[in-house]
Protein backbone atom coordinates (compact mmCIF):
# COMPACT_ATOMS: atom_id res chain seq x y z
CA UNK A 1 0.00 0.00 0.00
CA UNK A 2 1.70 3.12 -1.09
CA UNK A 3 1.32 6.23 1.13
CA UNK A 4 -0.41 9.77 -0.24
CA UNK A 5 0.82 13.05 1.63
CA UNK A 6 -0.75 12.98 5.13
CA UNK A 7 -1.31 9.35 5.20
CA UNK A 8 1.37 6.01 6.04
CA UNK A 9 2.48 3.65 3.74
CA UNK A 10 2.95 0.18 3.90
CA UNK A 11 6.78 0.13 5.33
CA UNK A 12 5.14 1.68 7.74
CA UNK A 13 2.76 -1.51 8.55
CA UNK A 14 5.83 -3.40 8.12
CA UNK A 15 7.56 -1.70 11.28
CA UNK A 16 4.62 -1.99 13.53
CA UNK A 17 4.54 -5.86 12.34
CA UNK A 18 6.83 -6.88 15.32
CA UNK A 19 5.19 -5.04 18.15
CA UNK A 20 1.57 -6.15 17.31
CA UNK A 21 2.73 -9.79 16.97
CA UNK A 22 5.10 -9.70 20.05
CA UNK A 23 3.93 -7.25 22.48
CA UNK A 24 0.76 -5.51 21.74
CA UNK A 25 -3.04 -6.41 23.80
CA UNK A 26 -3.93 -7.63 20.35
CA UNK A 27 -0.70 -10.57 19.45
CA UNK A 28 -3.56 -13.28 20.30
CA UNK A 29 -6.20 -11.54 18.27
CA UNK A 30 -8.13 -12.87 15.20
CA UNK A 31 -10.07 -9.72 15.10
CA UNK A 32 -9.84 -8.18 11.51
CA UNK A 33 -9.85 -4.52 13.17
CA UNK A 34 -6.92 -5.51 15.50
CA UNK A 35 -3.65 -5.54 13.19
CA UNK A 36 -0.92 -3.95 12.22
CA UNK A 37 -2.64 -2.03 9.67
CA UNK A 38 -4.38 -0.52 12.79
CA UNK A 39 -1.56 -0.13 14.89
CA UNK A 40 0.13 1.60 11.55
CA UNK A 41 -2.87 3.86 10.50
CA UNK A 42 -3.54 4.56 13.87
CA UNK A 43 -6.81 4.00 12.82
CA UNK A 44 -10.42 1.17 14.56
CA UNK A 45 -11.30 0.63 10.81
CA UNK A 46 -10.83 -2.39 8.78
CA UNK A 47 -8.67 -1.54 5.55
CA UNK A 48 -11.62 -1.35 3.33
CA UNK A 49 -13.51 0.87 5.35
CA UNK A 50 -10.59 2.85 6.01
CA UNK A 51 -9.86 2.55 1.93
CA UNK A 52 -13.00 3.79 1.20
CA UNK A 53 -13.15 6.48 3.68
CA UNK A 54 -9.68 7.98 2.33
CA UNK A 55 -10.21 8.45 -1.74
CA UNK A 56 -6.85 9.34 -2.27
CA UNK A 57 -5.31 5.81 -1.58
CA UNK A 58 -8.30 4.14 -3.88
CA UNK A 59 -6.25 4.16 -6.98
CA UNK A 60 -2.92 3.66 -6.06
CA UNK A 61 -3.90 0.49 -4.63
CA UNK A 62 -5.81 -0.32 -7.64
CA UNK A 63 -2.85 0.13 -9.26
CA UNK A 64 -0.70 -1.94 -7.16
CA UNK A 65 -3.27 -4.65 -7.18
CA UNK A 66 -3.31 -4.64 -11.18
CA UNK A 67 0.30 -4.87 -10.67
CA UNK A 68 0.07 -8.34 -9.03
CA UNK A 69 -2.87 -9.88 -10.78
CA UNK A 70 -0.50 -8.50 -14.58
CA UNK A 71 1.52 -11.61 -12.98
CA UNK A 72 -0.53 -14.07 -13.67
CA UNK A 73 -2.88 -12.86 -16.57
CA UNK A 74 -1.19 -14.47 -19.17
CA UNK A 75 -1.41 -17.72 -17.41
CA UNK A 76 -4.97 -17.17 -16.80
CA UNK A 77 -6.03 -16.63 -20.20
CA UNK A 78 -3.53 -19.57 -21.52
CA UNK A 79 -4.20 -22.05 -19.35
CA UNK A 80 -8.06 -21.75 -18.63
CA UNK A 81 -10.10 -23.83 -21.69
CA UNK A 82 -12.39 -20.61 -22.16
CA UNK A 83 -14.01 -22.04 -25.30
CA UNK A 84 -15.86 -24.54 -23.05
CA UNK A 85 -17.64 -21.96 -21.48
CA UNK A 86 -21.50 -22.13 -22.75
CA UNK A 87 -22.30 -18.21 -21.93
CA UNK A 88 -21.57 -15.40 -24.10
CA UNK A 89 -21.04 -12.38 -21.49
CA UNK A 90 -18.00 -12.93 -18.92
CA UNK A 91 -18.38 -10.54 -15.91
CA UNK A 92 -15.29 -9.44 -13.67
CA UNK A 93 -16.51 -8.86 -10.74
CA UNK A 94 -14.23 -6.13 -8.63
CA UNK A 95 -12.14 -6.49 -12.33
CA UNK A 96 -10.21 -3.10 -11.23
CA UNK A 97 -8.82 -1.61 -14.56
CA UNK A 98 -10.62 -4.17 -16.95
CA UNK A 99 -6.63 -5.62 -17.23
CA UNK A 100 -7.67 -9.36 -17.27
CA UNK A 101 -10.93 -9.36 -19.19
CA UNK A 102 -9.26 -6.97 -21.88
CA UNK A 103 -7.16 -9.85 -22.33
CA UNK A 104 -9.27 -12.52 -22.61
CA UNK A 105 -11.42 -10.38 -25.10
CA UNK A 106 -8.03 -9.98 -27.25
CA UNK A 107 -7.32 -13.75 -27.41
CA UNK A 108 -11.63 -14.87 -27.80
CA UNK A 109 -13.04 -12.05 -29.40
CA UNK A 110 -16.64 -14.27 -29.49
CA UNK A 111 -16.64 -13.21 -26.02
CA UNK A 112 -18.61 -9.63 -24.46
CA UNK A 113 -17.56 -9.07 -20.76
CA UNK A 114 -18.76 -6.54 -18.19
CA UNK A 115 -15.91 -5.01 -15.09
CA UNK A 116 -17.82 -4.07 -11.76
CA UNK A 117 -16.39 -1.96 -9.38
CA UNK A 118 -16.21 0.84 -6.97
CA UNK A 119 -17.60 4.49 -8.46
CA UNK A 120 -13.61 5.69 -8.59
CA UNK A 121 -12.37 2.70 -10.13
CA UNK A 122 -14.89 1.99 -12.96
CA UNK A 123 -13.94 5.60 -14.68
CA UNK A 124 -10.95 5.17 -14.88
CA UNK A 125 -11.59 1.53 -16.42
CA UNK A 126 -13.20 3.84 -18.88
CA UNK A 127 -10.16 5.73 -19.38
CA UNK A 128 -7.98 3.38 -19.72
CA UNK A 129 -9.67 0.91 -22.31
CA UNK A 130 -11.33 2.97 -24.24
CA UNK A 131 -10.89 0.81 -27.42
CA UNK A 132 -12.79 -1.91 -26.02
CA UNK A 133 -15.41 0.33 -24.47
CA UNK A 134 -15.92 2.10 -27.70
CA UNK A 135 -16.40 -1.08 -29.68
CA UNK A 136 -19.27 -2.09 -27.31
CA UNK A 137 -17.82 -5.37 -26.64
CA UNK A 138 -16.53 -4.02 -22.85
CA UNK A 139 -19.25 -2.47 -20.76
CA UNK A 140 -18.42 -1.10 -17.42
CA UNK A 141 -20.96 -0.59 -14.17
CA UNK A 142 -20.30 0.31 -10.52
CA UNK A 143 -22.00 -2.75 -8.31
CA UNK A 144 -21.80 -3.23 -4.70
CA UNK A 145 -21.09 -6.67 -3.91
CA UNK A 146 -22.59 -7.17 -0.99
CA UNK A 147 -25.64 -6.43 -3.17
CA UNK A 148 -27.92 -8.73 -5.17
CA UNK A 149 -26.10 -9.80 -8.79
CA UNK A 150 -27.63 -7.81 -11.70
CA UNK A 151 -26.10 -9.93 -14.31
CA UNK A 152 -28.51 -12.85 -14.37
CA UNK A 153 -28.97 -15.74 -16.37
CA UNK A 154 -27.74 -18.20 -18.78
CA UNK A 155 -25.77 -15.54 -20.83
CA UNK A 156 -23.42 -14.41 -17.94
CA UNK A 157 -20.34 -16.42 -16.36
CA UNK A 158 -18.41 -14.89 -13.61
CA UNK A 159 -14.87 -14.27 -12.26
CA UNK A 160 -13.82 -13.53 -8.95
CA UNK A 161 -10.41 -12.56 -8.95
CA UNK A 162 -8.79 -12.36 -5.37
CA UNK A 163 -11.86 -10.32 -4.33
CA UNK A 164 -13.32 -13.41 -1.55
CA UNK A 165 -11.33 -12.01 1.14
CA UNK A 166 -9.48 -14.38 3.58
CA UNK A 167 -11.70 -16.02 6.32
CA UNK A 168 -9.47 -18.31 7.98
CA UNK A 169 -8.68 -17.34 11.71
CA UNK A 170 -11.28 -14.12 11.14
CA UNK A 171 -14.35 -14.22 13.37
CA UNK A 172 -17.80 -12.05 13.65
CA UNK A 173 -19.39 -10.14 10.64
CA UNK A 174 -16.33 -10.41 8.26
CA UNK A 175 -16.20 -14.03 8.40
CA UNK A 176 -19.37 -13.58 6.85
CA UNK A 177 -18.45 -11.74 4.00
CA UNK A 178 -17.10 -14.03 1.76
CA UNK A 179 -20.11 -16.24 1.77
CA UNK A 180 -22.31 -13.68 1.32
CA UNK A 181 -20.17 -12.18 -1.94
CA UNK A 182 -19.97 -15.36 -3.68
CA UNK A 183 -23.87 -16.52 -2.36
CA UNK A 184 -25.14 -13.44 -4.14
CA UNK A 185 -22.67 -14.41 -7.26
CA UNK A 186 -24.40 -17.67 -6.86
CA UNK A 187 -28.56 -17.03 -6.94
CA UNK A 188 -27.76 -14.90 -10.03
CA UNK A 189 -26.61 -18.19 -12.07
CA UNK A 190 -28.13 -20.01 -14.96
CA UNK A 191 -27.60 -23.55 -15.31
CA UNK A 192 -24.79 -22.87 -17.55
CA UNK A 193 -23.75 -20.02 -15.99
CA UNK A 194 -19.41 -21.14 -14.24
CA UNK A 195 -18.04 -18.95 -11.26
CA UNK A 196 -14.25 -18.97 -11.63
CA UNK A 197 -12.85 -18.24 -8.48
CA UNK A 198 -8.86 -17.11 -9.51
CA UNK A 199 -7.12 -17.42 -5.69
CA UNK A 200 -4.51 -19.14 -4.02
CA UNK A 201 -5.42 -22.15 -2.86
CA UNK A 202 -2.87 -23.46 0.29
CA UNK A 203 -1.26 -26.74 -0.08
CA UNK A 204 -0.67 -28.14 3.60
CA UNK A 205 3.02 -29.26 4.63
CA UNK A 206 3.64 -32.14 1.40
CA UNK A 207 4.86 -34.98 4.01
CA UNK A 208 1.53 -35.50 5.56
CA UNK A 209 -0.08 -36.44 2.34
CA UNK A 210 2.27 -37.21 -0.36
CA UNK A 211 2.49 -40.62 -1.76
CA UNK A 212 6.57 -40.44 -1.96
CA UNK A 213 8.87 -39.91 0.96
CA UNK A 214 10.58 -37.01 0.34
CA UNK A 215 13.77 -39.29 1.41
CA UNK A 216 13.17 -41.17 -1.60
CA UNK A 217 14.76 -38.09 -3.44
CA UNK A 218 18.20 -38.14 -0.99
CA UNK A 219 21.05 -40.11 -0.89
CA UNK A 220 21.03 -42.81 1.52
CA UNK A 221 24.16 -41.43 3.49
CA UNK A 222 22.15 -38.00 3.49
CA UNK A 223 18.71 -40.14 4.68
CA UNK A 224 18.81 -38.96 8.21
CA UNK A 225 20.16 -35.16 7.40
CA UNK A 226 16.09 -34.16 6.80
CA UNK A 227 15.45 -31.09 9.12
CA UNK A 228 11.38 -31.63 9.68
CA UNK A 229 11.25 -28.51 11.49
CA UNK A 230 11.23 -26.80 8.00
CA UNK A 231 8.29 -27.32 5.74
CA UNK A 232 8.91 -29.32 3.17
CA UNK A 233 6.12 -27.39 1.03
CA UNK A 234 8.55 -24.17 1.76
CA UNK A 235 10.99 -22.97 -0.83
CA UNK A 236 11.36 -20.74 -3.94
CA UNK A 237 8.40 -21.47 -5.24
CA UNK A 238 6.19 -20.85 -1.86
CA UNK A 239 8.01 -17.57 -1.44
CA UNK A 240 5.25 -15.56 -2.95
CA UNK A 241 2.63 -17.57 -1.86
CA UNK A 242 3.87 -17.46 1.63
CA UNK A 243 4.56 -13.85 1.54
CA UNK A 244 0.93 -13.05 0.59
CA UNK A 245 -0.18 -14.73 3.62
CA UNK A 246 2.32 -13.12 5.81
CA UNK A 247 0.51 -9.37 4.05
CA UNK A 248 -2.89 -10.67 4.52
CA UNK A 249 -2.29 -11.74 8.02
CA UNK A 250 -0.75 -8.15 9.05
CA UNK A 251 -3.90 -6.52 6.77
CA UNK A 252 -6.72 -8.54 7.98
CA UNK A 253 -5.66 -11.53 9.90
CA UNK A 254 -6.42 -13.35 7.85
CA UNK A 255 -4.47 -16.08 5.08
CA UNK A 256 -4.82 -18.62 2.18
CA UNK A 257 -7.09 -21.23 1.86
CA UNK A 258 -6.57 -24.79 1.48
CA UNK A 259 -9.06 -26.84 -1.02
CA UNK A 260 -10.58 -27.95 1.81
CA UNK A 261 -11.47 -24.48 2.99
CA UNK A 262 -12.74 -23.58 -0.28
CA UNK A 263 -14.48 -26.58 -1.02
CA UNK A 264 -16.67 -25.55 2.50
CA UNK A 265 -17.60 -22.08 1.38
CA UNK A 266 -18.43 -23.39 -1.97
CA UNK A 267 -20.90 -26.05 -0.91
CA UNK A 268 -22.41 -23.34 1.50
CA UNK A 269 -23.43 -20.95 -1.45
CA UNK A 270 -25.23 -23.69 -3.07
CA UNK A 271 -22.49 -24.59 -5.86
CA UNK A 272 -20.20 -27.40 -6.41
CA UNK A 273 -16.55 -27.47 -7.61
CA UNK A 274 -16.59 -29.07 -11.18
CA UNK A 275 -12.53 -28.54 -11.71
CA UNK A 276 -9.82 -26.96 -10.36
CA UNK A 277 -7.25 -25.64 -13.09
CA UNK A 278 -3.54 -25.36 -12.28
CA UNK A 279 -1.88 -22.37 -13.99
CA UNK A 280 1.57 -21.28 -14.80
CA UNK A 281 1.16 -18.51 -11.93
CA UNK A 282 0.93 -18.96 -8.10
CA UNK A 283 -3.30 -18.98 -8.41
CA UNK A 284 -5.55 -21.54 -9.45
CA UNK A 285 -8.69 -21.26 -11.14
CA UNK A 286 -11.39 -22.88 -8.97
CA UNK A 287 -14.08 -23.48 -11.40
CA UNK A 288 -17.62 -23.71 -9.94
CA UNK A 289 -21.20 -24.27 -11.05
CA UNK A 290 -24.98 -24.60 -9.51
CA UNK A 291 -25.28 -27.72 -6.93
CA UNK A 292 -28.19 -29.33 -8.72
């Protein structure tokens, strides 16, 4: 989170990271409103609310969450089958700067998608993809999630792009939030109508369930050099995995979740998981229909 004149910026969250986890009234917290963001801010709010509330941080961490999800968009749009999909309309929902779904539109032009998002955001979508906006093929709307679905039917399919907010370890109202985002996603389907939920989805330390030992891969005179105190899911390519959970954590207390955990809130919103899509990027595409 970059600062604006007047306000913190993340380094700052970062310093107040070891006295809220070590010595602050709130190290045993799972409270979403008692974090380092807090501490930081010097602020009760949650990070949305507090977002919200100060307009001049909206897009510059719009921008720096277009940033991160530029990572994986190629991936997304590669590795996804999108021709499968039996609706005509995609809808982003919380799609930011229209990044992804301008994308997808380049590489399946038989495609018409729609971005929701905040007021601020969706003009500058405007702005900034004006070609596809122009052509008709792009439309853009400001929708409040925590609102009933406009989009509904057969015709519309639906991505959810890191916008189901980390549950695990959070308690009250915000635990709630999640399943009532993707349960409003949900009553709006068709029967052909696919939620694609593009997250992270944890994989739990490898030795408890993998099918090979990971000695299998030593030498036997370096058999009984295995340190089990380390992970042996940790490593290069759980550093930004990891380090996402570490930021949610400090943002929201909050952090990835495993299959498991999504497989729950799916099956709560009335839908079923009909694949799960490994990409060339740290998400996953969790692919999800009606429960019928």
């Amino acid at each position: 989170m970059t600062g604006t004149p007047g306000t913190p910026g993340f380094m700052t969250m970062v310093e107040a990271v070891p006295h809220w986890a070590t010595e602050s009234d709130w190290k045993l917290s799972r409270s979403p409103t008692q974090t380092a963001f807090q501490i930081a801010f010097k602020t009760p709010l949650h990070r949305f609310s507090w977002t919200m509330q100060n307009q001049g941080t909206v897009i510059s961490v719009s921008d720096h969450i277009q940033v991160i999800g530029d990572m994986s968009a190629p991936s997304i749009v590669a590795d996804y089958p999108w021709e499968q999909l039996e609706t005509s309309v995609i809808v982003d929902c919380g799609g930011g700067m229209g990044g992804l779904v301008s994308a997808i539109l380049d590489a399946h032009p038989s495609f018409r998608a729609v971005v929701q998002d905040t007021e601020v955001i969706v003009s500058l979508t405007e702005e900034r993809r004006p070609r596809h906006v122009e052509s008709g093929i792009l439309k853009v709307e400001v929708h409040d999630f925590f609102q009933p679905q406009r989009r509904i039917g057969n015709e519309y399919s639906f991505i959810l792009r890191h916008i189901i907010c980390p549950a695990k370890g959070i308690i009250g109202l915000t635990k709630k939030r999640p399943a009532t985002i993707l349960g409003n996603v949900a009553r709006a389907l068709g029967p052909k109508s696919k939620i694609l939920i593009i997250d992270i989805v944890a994989v739990p330390n490898a030795d408890s369930t993998a099918t090979t030992s990971t000695k299998s891969f030593l030498l036997d005179n370096h058999a009984n050099d295995l340190d089990y105190s380390i992970p042996s899911h940790f490593g290069s390519a759980s550093e930004q995995v990891s380090a996402v959970s570490v930021h949610m954590l400090t943002l929201m207390n909050g952090c990835e979740r495993s299959l498991h955990e999504w497989k729950t809130l799916v099956k709560g919103c009335g839908l079923r998981i009909t694949n799960v899509y490994s990409l060339r990027a740290h998400p996953s595409i969790i692919e999800c229909a009606l429960d019928t």
